[in-house]
N, C-alpha and C. Protein backbone atom coordinates (compact mmCIF):
# COMPACT_ATOMS: atom_id res chain seq x y z
N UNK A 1 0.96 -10.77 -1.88
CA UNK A 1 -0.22 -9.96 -1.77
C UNK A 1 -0.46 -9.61 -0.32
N UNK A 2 -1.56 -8.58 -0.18
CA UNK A 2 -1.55 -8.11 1.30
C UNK A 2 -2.29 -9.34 2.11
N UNK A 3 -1.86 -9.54 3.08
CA UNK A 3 -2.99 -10.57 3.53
C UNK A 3 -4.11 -9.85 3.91
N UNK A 4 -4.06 -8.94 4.09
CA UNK A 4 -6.13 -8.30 4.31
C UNK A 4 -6.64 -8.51 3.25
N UNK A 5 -5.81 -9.32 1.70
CA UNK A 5 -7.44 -9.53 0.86
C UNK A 5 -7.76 -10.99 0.64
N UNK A 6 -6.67 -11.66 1.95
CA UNK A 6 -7.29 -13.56 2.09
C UNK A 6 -8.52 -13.26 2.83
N UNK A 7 -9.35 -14.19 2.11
CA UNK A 7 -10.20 -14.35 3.10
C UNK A 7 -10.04 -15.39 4.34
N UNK A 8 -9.09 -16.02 4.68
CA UNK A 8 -8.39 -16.80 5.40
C UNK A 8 -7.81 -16.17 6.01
N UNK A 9 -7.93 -15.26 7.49
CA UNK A 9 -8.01 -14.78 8.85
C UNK A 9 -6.85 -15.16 9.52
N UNK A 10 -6.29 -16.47 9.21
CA UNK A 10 -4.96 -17.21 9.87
C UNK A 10 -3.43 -16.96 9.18
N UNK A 11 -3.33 -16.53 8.43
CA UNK A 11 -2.24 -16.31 7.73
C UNK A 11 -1.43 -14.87 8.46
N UNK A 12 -0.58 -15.30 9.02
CA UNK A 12 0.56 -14.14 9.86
C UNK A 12 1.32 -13.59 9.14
N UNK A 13 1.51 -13.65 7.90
CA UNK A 13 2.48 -12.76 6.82
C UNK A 13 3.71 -13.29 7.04
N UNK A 14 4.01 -13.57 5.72
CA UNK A 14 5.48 -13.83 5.27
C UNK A 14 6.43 -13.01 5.56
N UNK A 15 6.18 -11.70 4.87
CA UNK A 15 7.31 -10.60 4.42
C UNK A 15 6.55 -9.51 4.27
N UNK A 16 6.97 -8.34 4.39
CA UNK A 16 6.94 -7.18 4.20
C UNK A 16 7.35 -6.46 2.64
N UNK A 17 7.01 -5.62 2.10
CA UNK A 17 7.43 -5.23 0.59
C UNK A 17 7.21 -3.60 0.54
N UNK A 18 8.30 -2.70 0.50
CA UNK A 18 8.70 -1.50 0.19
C UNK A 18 9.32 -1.24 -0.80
N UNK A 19 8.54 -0.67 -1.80
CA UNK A 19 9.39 -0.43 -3.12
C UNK A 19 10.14 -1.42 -3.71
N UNK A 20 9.18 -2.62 -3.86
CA UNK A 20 9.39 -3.74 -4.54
C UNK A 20 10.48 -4.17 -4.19
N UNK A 21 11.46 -4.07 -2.44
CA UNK A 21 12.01 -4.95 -1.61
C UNK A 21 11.62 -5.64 -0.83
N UNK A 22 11.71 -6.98 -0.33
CA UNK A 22 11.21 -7.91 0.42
C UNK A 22 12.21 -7.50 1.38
N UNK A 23 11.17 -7.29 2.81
CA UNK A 23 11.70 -8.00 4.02
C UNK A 23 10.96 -8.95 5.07
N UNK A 24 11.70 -9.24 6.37
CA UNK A 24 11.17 -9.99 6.89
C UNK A 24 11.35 -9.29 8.28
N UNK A 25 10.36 -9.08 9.02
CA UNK A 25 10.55 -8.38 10.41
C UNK A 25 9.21 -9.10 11.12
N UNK A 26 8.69 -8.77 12.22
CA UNK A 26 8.54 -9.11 13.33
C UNK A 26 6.69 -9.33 13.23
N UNK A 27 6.66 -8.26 12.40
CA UNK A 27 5.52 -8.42 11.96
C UNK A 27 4.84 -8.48 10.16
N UNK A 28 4.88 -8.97 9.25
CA UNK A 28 4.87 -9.34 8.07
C UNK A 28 3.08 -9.07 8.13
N UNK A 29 2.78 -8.32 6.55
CA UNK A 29 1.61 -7.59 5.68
C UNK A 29 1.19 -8.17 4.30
N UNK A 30 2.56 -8.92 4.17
CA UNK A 30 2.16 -9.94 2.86
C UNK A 30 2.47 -11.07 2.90
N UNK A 31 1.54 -11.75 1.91
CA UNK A 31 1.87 -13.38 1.49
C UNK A 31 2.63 -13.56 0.67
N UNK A 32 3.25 -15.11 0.38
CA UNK A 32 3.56 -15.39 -0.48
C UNK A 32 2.72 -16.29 -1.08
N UNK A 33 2.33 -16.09 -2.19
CA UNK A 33 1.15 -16.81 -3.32
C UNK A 33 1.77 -17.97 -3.78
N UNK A 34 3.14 -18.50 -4.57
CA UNK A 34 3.35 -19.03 -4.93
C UNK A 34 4.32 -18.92 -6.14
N UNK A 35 4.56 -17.58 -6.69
CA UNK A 35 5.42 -17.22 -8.14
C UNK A 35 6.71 -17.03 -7.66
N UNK A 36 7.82 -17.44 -8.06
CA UNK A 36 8.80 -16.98 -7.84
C UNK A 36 9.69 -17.31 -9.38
N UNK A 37 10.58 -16.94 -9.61
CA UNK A 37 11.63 -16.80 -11.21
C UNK A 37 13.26 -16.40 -10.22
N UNK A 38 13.66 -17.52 -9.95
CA UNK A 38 15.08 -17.43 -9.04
C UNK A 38 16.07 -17.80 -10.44
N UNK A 39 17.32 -17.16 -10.28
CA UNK A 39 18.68 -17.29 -10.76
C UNK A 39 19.12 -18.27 -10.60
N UNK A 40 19.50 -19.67 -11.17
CA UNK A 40 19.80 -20.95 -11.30
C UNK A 40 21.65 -20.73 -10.13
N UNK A 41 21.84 -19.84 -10.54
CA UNK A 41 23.54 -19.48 -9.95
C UNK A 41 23.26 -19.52 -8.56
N UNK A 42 21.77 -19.01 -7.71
CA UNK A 42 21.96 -19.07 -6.16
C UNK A 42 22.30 -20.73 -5.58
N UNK A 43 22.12 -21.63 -6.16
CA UNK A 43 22.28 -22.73 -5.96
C UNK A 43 23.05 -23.60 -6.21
N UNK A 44 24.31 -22.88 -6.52
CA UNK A 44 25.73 -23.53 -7.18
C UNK A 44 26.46 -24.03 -6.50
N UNK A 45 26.23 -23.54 -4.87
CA UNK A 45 26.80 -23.93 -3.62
C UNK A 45 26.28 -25.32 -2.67
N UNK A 46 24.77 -25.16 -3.63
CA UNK A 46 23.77 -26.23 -2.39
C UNK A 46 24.42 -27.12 -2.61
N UNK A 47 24.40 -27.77 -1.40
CA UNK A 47 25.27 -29.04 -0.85
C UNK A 47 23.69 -30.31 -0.37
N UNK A 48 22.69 -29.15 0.39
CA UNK A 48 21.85 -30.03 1.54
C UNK A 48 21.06 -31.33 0.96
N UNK A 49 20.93 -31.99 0.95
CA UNK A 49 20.24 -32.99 0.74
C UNK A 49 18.31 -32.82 1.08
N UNK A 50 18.38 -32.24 2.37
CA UNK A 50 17.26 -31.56 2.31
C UNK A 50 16.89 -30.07 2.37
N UNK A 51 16.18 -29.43 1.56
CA UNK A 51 16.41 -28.13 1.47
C UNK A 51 15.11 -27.23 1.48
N UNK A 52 15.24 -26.17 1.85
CA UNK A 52 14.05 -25.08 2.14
C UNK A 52 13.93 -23.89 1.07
N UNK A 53 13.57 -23.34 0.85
CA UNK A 53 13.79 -21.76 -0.08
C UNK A 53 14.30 -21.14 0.72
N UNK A 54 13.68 -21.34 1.95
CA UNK A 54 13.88 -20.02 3.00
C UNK A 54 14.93 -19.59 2.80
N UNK A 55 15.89 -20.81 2.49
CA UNK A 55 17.37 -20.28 3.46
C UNK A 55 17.70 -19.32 1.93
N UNK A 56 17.32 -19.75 0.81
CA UNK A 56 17.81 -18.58 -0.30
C UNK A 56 17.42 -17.54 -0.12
N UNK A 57 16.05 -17.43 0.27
CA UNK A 57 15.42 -16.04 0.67
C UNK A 57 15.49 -15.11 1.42
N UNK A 58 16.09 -15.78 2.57
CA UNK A 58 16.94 -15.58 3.95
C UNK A 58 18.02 -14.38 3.54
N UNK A 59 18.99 -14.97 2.46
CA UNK A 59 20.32 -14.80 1.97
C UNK A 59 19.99 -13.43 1.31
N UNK A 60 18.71 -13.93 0.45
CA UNK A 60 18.53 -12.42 -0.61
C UNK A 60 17.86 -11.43 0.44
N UNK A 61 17.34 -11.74 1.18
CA UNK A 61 16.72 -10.04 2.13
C UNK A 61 17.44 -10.02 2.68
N UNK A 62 19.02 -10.85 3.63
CA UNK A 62 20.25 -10.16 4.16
C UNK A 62 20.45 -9.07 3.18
N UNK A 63 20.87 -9.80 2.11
CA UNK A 63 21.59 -9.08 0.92
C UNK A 63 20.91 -8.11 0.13
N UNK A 64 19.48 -7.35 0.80
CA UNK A 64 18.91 -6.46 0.05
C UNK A 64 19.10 -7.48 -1.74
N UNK A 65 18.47 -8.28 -1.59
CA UNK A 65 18.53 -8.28 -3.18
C UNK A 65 17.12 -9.38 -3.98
N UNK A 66 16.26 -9.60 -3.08
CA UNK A 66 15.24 -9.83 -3.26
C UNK A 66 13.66 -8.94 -3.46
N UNK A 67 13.60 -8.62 -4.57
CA UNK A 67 11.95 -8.07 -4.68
C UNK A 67 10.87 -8.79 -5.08
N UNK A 68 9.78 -8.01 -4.72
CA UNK A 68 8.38 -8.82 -5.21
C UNK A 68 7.05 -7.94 -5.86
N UNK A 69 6.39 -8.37 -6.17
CA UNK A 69 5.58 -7.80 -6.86
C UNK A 69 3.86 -7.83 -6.03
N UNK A 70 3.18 -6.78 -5.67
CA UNK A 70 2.07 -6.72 -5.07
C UNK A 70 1.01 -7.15 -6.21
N UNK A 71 -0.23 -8.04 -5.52
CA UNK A 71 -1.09 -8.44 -5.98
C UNK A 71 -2.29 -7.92 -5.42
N UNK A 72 -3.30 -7.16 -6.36
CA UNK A 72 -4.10 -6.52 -5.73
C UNK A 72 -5.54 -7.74 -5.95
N UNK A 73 -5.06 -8.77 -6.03
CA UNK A 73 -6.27 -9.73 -6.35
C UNK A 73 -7.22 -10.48 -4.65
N UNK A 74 -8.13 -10.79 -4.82
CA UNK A 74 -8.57 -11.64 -3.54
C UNK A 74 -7.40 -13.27 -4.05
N UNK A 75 -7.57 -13.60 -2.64
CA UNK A 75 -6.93 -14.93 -2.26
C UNK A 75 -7.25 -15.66 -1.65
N UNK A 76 -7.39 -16.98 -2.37
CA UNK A 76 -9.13 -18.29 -1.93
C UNK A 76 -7.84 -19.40 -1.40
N UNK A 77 -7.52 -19.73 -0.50
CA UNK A 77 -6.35 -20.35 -0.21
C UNK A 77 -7.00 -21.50 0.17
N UNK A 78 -6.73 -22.60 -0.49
CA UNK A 78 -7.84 -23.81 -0.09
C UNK A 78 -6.84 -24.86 0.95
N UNK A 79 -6.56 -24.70 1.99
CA UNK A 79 -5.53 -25.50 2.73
C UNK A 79 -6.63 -26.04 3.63
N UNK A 80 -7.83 -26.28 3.92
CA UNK A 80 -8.38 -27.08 5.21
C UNK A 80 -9.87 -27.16 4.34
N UNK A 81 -10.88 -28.01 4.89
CA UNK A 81 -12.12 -28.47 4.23
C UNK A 81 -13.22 -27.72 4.96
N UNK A 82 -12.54 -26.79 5.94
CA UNK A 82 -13.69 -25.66 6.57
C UNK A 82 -13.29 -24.41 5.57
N UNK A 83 -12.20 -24.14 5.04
CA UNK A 83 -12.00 -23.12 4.33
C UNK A 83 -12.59 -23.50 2.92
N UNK A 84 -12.15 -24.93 2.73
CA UNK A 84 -13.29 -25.60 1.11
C UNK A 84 -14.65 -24.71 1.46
N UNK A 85 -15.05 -25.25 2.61
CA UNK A 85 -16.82 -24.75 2.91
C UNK A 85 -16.84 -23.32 2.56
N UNK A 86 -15.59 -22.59 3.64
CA UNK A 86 -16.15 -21.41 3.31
C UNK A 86 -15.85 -20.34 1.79
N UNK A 87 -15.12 -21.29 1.14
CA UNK A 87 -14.98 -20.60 -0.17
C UNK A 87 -16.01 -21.36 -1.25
N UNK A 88 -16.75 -22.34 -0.93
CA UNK A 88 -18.06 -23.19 -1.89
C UNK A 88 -19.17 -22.02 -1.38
N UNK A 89 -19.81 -21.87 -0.34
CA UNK A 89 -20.23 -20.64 -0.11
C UNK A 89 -20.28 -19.61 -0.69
N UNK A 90 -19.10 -19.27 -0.87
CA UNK A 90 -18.94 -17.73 -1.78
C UNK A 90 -19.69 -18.26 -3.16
N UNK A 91 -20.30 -19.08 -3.63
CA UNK A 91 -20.71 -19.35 -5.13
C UNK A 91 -19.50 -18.82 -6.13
N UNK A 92 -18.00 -19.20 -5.65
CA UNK A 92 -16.95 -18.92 -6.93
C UNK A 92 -16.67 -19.98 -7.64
N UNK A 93 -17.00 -21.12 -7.15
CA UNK A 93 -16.47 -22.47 -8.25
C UNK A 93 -18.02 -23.04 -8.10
N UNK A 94 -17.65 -23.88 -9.09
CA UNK A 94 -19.24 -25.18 -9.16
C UNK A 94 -18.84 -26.56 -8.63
């Protein structure tokens, strides 16, 4: 989703999205929320013991072969207990 509809001010953008291609450049306009549906086959190679997405994700925007889908929803990102405050505020949960 775009990050202009977090209300969370700190988020520098993931990726970029043109015609439902992901990239990654210098300056990033979207988040990543959390959905992803990956091909069990990108991981036929993993070896690492400890491992990131990135590096699959990495692989698929080399490879032009990663898209995503825009979310035109707001985004209540609850990662700190000043952002709790400021989303109890908004009167959206009880």
């Amino acid at each position: 989703m775009n990050k202009k509809l977090s209300i969370d001010p700190s988020f520098k953008g993931d990726f970029n999205l043109n015609n439902e291609k992901i990239s990654k450049d210098s300056k990033n306009q979207f988040i990543f929320t959390g959905l992803q549906i990956i091909n069990r086959s990108l991981f036929t190679n993993e070896k690492s013991e400890v491992f990131s997405m990135n590096k699959v994700w990495n692989k698929l925007i080399k490879d032009k072969n990663l898209l995503g889908l825009e979310s035109n929803q707001k985004f209540y990102h609850l990662n700190t207990f000043d952002m709790y405050k400021k989303i109890q505020s908004l009167n959206i949960i009880d």
